[in-house]
Protein backbone atom coordinates (compact mmCIF):
# COMPACT_ATOMS: atom_id res chain seq x y z
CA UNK A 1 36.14 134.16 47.76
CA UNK A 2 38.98 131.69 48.18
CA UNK A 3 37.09 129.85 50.90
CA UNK A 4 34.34 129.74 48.58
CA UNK A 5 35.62 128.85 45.64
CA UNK A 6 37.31 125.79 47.58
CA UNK A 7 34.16 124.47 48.59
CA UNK A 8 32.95 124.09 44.88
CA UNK A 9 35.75 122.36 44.44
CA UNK A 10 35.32 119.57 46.86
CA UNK A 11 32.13 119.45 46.32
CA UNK A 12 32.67 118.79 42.58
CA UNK A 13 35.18 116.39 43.54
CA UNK A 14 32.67 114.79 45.45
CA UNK A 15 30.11 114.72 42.76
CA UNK A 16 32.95 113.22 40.49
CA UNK A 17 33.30 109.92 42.90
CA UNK A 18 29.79 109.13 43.44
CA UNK A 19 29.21 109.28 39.21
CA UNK A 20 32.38 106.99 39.13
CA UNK A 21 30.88 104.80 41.74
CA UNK A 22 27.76 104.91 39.47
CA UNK A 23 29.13 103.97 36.56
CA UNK A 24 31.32 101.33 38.31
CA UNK A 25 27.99 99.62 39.87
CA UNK A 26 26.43 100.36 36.59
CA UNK A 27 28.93 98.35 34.91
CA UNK A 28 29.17 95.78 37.29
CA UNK A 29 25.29 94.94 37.29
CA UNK A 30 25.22 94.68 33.18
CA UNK A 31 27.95 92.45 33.79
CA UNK A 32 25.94 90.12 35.79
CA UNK A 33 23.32 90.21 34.10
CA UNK A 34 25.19 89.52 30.53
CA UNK A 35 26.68 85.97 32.69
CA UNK A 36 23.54 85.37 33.38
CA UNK A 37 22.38 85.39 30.14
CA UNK A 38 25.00 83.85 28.54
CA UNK A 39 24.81 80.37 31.27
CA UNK A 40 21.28 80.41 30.71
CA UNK A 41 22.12 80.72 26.93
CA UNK A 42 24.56 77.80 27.70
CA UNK A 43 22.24 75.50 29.61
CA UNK A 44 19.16 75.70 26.94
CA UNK A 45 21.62 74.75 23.95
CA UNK A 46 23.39 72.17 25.80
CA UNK A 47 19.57 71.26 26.19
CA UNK A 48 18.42 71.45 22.69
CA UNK A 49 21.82 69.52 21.84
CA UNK A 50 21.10 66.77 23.94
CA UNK A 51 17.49 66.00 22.72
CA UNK A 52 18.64 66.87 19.01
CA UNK A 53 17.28 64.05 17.05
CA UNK A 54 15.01 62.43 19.86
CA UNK A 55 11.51 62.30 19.48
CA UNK A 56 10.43 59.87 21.84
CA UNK A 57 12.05 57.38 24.39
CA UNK A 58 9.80 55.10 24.21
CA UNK A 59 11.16 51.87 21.85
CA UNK A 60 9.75 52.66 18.39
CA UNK A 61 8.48 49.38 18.04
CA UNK A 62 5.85 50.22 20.18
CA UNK A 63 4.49 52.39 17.16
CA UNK A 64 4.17 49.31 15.23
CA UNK A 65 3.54 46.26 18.30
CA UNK A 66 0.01 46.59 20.17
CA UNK A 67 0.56 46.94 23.78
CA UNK A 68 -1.46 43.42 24.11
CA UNK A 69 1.80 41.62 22.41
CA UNK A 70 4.26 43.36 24.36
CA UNK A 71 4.37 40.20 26.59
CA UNK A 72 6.76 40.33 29.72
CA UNK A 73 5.67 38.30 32.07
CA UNK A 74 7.07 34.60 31.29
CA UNK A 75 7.10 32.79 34.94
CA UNK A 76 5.59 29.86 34.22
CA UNK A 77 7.00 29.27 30.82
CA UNK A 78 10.74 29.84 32.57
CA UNK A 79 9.71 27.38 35.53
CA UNK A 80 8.71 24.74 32.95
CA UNK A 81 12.28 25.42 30.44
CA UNK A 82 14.38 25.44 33.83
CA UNK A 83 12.80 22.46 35.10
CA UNK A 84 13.41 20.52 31.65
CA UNK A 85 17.15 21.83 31.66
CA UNK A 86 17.75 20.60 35.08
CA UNK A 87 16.07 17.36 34.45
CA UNK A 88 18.76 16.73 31.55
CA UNK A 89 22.22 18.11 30.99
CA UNK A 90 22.12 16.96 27.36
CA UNK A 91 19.42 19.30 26.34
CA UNK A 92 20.19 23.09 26.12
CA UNK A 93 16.94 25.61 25.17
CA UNK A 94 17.22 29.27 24.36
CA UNK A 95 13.71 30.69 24.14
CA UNK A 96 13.50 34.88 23.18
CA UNK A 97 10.42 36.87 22.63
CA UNK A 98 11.42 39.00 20.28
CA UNK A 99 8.49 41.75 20.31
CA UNK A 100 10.22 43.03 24.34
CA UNK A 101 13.20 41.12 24.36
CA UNK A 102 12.35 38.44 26.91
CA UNK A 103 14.57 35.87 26.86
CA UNK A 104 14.85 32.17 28.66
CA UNK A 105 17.44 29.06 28.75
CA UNK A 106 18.83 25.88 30.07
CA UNK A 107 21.85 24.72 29.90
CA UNK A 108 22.55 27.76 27.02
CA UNK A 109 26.62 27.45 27.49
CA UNK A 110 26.57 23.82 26.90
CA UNK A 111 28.22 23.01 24.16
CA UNK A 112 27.46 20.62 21.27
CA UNK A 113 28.67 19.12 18.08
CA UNK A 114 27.38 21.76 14.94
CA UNK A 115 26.48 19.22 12.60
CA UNK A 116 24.20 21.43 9.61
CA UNK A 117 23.82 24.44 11.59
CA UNK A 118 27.16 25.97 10.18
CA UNK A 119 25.71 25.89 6.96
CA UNK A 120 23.63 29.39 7.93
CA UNK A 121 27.12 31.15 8.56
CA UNK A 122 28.32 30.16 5.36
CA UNK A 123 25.44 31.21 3.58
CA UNK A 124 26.25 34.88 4.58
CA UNK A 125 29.57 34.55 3.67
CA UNK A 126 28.68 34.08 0.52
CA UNK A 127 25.77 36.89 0.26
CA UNK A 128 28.23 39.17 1.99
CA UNK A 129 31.08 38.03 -0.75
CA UNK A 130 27.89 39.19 -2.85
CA UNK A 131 27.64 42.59 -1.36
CA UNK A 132 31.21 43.07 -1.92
CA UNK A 133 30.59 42.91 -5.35
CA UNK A 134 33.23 39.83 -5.31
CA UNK A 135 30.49 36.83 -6.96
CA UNK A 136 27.12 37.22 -8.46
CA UNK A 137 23.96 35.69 -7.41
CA UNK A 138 24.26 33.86 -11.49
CA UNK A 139 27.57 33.24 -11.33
CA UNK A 140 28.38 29.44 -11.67
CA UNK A 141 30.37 27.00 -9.55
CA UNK A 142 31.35 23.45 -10.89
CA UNK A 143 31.24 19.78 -9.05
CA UNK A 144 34.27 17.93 -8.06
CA UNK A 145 34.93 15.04 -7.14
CA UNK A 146 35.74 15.31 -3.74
CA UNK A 147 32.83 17.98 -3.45
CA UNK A 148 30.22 14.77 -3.34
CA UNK A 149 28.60 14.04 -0.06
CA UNK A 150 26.08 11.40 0.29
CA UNK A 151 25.06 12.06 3.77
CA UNK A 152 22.33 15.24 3.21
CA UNK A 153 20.73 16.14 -0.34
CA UNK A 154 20.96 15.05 -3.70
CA UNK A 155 23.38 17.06 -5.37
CA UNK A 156 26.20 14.27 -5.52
CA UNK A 157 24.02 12.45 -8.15
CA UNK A 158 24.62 14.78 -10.23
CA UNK A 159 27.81 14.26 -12.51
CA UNK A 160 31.67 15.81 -12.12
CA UNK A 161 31.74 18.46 -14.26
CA UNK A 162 28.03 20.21 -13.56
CA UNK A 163 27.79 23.70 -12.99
CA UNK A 164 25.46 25.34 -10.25
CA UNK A 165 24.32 28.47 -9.38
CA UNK A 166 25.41 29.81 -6.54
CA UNK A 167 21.83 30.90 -5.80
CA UNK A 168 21.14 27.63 -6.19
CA UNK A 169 23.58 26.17 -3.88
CA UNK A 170 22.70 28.29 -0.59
CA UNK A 171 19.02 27.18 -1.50
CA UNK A 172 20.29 23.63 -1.53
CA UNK A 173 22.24 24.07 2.03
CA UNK A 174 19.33 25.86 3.52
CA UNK A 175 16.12 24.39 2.25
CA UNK A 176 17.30 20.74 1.71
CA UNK A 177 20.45 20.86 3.95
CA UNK A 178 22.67 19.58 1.20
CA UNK A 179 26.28 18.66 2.52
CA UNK A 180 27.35 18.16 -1.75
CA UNK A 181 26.26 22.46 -1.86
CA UNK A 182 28.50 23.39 1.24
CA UNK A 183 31.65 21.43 -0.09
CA UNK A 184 31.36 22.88 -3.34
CA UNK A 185 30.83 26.92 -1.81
CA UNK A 186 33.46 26.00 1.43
CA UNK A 187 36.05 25.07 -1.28
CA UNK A 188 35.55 28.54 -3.40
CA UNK A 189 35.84 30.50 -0.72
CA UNK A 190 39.16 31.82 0.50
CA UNK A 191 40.33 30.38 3.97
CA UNK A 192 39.89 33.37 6.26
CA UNK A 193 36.27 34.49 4.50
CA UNK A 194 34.35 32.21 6.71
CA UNK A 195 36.29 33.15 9.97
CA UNK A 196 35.77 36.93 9.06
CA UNK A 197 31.90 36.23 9.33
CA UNK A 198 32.20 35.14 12.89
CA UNK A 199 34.50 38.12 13.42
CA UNK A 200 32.27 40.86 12.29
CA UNK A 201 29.50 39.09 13.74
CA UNK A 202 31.24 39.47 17.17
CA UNK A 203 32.00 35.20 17.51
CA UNK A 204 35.39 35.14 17.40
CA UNK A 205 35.26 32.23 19.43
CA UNK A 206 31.77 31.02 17.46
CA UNK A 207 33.25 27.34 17.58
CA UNK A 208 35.30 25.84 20.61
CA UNK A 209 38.29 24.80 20.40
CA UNK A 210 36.62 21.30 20.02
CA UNK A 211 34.94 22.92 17.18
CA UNK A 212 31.29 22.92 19.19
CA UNK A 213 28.84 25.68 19.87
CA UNK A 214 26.22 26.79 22.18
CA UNK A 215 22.80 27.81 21.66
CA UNK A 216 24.08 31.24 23.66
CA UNK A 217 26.48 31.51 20.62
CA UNK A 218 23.98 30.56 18.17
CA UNK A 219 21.31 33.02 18.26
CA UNK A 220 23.58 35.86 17.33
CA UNK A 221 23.38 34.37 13.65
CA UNK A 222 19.66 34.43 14.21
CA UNK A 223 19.40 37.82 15.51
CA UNK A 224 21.71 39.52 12.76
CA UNK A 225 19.41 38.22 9.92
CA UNK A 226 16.00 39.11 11.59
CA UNK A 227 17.29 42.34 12.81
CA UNK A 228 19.23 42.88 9.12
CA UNK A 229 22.56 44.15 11.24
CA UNK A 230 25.09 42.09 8.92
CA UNK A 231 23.79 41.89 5.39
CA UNK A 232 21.63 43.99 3.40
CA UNK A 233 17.62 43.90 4.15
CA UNK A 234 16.37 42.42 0.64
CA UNK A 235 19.92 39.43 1.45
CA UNK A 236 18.74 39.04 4.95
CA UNK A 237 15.04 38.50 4.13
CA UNK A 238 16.10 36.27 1.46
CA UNK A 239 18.42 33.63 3.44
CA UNK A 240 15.02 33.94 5.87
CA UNK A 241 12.65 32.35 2.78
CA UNK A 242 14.89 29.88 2.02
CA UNK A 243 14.74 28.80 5.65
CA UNK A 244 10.87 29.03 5.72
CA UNK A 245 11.38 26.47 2.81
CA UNK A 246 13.01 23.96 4.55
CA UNK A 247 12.05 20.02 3.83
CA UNK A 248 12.83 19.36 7.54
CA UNK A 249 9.44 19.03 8.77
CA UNK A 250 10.53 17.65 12.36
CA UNK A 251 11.92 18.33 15.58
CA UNK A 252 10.60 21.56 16.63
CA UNK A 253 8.21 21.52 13.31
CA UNK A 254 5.98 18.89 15.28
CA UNK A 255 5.32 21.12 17.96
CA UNK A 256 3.78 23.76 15.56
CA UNK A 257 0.39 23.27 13.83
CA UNK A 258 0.44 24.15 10.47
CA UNK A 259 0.20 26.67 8.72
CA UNK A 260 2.34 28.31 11.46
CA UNK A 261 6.14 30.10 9.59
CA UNK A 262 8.93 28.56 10.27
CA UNK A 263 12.25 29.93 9.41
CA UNK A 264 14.91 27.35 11.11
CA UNK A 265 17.75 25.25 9.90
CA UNK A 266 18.35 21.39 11.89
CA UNK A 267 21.59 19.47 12.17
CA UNK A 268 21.32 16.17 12.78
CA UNK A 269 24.51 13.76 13.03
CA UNK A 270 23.78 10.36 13.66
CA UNK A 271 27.62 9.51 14.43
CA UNK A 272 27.50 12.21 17.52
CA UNK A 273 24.38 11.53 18.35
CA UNK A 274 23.78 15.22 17.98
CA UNK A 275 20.37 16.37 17.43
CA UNK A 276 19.69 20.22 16.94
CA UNK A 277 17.22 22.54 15.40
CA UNK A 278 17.28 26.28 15.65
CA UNK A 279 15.11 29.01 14.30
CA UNK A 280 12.49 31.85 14.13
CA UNK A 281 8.37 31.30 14.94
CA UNK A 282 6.51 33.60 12.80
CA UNK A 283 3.18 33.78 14.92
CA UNK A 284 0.87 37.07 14.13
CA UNK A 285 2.84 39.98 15.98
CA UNK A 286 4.52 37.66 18.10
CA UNK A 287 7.41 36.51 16.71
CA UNK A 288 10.27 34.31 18.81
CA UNK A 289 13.39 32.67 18.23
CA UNK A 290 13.68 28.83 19.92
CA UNK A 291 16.90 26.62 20.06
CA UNK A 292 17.18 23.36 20.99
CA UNK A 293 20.46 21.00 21.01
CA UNK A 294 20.63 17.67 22.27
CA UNK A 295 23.04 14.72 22.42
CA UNK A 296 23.79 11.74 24.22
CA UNK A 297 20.49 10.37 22.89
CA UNK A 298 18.79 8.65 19.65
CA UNK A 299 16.64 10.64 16.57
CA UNK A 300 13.15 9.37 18.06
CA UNK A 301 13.92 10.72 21.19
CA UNK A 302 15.24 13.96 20.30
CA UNK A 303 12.36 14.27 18.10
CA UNK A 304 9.92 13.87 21.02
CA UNK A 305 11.43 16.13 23.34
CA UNK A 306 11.58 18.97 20.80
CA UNK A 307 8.36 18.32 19.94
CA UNK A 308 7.01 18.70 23.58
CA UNK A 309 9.41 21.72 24.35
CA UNK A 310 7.84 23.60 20.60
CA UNK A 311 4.52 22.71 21.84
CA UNK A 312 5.00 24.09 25.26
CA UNK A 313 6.82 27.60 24.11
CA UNK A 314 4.05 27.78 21.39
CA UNK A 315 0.97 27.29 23.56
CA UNK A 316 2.28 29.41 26.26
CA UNK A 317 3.01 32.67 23.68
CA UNK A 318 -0.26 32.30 21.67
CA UNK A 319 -2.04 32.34 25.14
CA UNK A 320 -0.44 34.86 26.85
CA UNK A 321 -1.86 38.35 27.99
CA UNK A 322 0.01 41.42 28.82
CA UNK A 323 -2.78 43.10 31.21
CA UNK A 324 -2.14 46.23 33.10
């Protein structure tokens, strides 16, 4: 019996380590499996977390641009620019398609005398001194004497003493290029306003220290109203009108036919012998910005040269075709 009896007992012993080894491999496999689980859990929210929000990665101004306009392919446009650029160190061009992004230039970091072309800058300080909530669109602003300018516009005819809107004043600076308008605004403003629009605008350094800029430099202003990235849409659109208004019907006008939209501001100074233009082309789904600066030259011959470099850009964008 005892010999018996001690063989149950091993082999329960025995029976008792091969159900803990059970258990053990039992545990160990759900274990596994649960890691498994949980990385794969891991991986497919990381996953859904990194496409949150994404629809498509395609630019979304395909859904509104017909692949026939998405025009990348400017060779022989960027020959001709190049070739006019290296011709003449006095003339700087920035070309950019603005449908892909396309962009071309000569001489773009040559710098040049501002002239009139400030007067878009200050027009957003005022409309973002609007925003603020810091002036009115009605409010009034009243002529000096030392506000008259004789130079550009008509405003210094008027006597000390009248009042203008300021709505009326940016349209003055923008559409007729009045110098009388920008005194009267420059001298309302506080001294660091204007220098705080080239900050947030990213052009700290906007004007050299010869107090010049470059058509590289200038197209930022350009970009932030078309693209609406500093002021308000309905402000932005509306600084864009005024341009499209504009009584300078030269320069890089000529090269247009008409009819064609326009938004661009000139500066012109005679003394400098500074001749610029700079603005947006408002063809059918195929808008582009062009600037052109030139100096060392006269008004008749800056005129002529824009006009052949509008006509050129023009021609070449209502004629190309994006095939593929």
């Amino acid at each position: 019996m005892g010999s018996k009896n001690k063989k149950n007992i091993n082999y329960d012993i025995e029976i008792a380590k091969k159900s803990k080894n059970w258990i053990f491999y039992v545990f160990f496999g759900i274990l596994i499996i649960t890691n498994i689980l949980s990385f794969s859990f891991y991986l497919k929210s990381r996953s859904i977390s990194k496409w949150q929000g994404i629809s498509t990665l395609i630019n979304p101004v395909r859904n509104f641009v017909d692949k026939k306009d998405m025009i990348v392919n400017f060779q022989m446009l960027r020959d001709e620019i190049n070739a006019m650029g290296a011709n003449n160190t006095d003339v700087s061009i920035y070309f950019e398609f603005l449908n892909t992004g396309a962009n071309i230039s000569a001489n773009k970091d040559a710098e040049f005398f501002p002239a009139s072309l400030s007067k878009l800058p200050l027009a957003m300080t005022v409309v973002k001194k609007i925003e603020r909530g810091e002036w009115k669109w009605e409010n009034e602003l009243v002529l000096m004497p030392t506000d008259k300018d004789e130079r550009f516009g008509e405003l210094y005819k008027q006597p000390i003493g009248t009042r203008f809107t300021i709505e009326s004043l940016v349209k003055e600076m923008l559409i007729n290029s009045d110098n009388t308008a920008y005194t009267i605004i420059l001298r309302n403003l506080e001294p660091d306003e204007f220098k705080n629009t080239q900050k947030h605008l990213g052009l700290d350094s906007f004007f050299s220290n010869e107090g010049k800029i470059s058509a590289k430099n200038y197209v930022v202003i350009l970009r932030s109203l078309y693209n609406s990235s500093y002021l308000e849409m309905a402000n932005s659109e509306k600084l864009i009108r005024f341009m499209a208004e504009s009584h300078t019907n030269e320069f890089l006008s000529k090269g247009l036919p008409e009819g064609v939209l326009f938004s661009h501001k000139v500066g012109i100074s005679n003394e400098q012998s500074v001749y610029l233009d700079s603005g947006i082309v408002y063809i059918p789904n195929r808008p582009y910005f062009l600037i052109v600066m030139i100096n060392n030259t006269d008004e008749k011959t800056a005129q002529e040269q824009m006009k052949i470099i509008s006509e050129k850009v023009y021609n070449y964008i209502i004629n190309a075709k994006n095939e593929g």
